[in-house]
Protein backbone atom coordinates (compact mmCIF):
# COMPACT_ATOMS: atom_id res chain seq x y z
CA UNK A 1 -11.68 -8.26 -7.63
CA UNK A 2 -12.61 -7.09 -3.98
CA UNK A 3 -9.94 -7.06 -1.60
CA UNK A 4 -11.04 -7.39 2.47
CA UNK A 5 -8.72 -7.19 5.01
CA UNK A 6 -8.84 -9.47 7.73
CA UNK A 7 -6.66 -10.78 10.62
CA UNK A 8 -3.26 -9.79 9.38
CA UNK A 9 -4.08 -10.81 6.05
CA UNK A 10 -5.65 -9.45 2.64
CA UNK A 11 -8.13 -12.12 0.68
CA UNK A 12 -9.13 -11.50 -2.52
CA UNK A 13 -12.74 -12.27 -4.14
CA UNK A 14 -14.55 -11.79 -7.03
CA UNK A 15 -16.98 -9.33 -6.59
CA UNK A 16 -19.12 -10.76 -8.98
CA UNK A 17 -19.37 -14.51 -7.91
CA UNK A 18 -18.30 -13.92 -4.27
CA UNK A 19 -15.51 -16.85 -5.05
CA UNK A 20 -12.46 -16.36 -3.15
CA UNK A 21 -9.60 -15.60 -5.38
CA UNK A 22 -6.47 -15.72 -3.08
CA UNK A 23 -5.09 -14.97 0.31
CA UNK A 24 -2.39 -13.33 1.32
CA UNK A 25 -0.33 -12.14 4.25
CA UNK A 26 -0.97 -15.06 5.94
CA UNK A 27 2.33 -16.71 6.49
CA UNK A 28 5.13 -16.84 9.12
CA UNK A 29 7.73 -15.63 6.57
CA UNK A 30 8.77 -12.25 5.20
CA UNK A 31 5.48 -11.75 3.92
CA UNK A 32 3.61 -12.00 6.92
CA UNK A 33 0.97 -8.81 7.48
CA UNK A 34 0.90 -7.00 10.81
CA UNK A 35 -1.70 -4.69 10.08
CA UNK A 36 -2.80 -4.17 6.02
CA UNK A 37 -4.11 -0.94 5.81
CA UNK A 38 -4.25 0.01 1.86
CA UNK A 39 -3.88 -2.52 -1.23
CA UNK A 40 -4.16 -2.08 -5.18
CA UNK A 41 -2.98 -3.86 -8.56
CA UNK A 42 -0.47 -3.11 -10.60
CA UNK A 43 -1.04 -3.49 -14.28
CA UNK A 44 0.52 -7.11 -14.54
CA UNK A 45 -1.64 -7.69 -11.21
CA UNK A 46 0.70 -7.94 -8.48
CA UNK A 47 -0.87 -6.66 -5.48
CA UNK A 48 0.35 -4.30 -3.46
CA UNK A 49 -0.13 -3.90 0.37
CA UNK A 50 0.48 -0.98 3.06
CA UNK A 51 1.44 -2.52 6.39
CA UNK A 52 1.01 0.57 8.45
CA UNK A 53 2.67 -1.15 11.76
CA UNK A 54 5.74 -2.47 9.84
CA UNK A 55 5.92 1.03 7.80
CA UNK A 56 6.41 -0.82 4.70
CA UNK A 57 4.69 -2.27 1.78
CA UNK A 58 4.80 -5.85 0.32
CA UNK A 59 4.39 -7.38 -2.88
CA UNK A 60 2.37 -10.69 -3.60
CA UNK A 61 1.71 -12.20 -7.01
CA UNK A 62 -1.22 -13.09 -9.13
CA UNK A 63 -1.87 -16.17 -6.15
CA UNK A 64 -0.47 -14.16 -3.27
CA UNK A 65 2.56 -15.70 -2.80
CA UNK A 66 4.99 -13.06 -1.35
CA UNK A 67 7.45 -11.56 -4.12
CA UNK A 68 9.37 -8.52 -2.43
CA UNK A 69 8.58 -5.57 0.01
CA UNK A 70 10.33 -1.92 0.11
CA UNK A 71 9.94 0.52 2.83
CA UNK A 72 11.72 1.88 6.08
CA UNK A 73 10.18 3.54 9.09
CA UNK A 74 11.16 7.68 8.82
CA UNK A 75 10.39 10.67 7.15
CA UNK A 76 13.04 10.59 4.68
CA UNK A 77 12.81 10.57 0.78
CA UNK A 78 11.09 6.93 0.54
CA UNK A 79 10.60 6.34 3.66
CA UNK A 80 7.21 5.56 5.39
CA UNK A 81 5.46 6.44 8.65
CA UNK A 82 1.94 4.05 9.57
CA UNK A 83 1.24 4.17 5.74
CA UNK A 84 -2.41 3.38 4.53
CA UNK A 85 -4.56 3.72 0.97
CA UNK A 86 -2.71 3.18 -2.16
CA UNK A 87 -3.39 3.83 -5.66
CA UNK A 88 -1.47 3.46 -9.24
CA UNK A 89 -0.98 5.98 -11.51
CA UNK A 90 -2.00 5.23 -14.82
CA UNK A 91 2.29 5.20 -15.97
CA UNK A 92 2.85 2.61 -12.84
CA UNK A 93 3.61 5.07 -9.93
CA UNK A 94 2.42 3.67 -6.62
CA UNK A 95 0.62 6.57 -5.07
CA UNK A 96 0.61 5.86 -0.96
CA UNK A 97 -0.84 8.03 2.63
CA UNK A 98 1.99 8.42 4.31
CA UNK A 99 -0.43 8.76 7.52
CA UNK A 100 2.30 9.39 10.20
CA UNK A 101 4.15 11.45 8.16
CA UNK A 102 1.09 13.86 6.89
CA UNK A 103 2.40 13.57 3.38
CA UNK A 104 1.59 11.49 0.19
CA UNK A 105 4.33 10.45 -1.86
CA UNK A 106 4.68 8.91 -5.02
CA UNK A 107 6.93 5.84 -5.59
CA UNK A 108 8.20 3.66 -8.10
CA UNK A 109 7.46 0.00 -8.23
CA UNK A 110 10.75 -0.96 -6.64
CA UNK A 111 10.37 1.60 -4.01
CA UNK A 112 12.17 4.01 -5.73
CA UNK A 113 11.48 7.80 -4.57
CA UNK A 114 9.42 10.02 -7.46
CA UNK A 115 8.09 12.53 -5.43
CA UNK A 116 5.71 14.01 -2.38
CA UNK A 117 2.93 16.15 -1.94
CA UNK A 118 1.85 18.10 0.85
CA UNK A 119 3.03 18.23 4.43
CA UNK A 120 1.44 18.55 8.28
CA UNK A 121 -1.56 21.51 8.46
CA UNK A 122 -4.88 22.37 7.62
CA UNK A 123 -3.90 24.69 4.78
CA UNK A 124 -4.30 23.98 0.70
CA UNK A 125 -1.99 21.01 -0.14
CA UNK A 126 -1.71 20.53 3.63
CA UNK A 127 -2.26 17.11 5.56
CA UNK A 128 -3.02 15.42 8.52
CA UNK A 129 -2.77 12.19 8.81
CA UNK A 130 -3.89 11.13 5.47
CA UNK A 131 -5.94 7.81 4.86
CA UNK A 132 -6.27 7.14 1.41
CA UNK A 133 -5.34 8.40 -1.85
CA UNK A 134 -7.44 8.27 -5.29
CA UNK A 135 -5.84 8.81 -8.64
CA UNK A 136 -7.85 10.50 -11.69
């Protein structure tokens, strides 16, 4: 699936026949989108979002109805700073750019802390500002 984000949603299309899959984000309820920065799928194909001006990121199902978000603006364990790319690990971890912190952490799929990596500089395993993360 392609993934395309536009006006405070994400929409969803097959790459292949260019027919839309799903929307989401597009709603006046909890799982509204301010601005969707970074989006993947899980393995049972939830998708995931980064909404880097809430600092948090929400969870839509297989038709993008909302299901749950996680998240708090800071620089604590967890917590997320203008938050962009994202990226699963191939056990599950949700790998996110934690832009506005200059860090990348690792999460569980609750929003559980695993780990981080990196911090603010120009040095090896240094950041700034971090866009997007890709997982080998």
């Amino acid at each position: 699936a392609g993934v395309d984000y536009f006006r405070g949603r994400v929409v969803v299309f097959n790459v292949e026949s260019g027919e839309l899959v799903f929307e989401a984000g597009d709603d006046e309820g909890p799982g509204k989108l301010e601005d969707p920065s970074g989006a993947a799928f899980n393995g049972r194909g939830e998708l995931f979002v980064s909404d880097s001006t809430l600092d948090r990121i929400v969870v839509y199902d297989r038709e993008g109805a909302y299901v749950r978000e996680f998240g708090t603006r800071g620089s604590g364990e967890g917590q997320l700073e203008n938050p962009r790319g994202l990226a699963f690990t191939g056990e599950g971890e949700l790998v996110v750019a934690d832009a506005g912190n200059d860090r990348v952490q690792v999460l569980g799929e609750d929003g559980t802390f695993v780990r981080s990596i990196g911090s603010r500089g120009t040095g090896e395993g240094m950041f700034e500002s971090p866009a997007d993360v890709c997982v080998c």
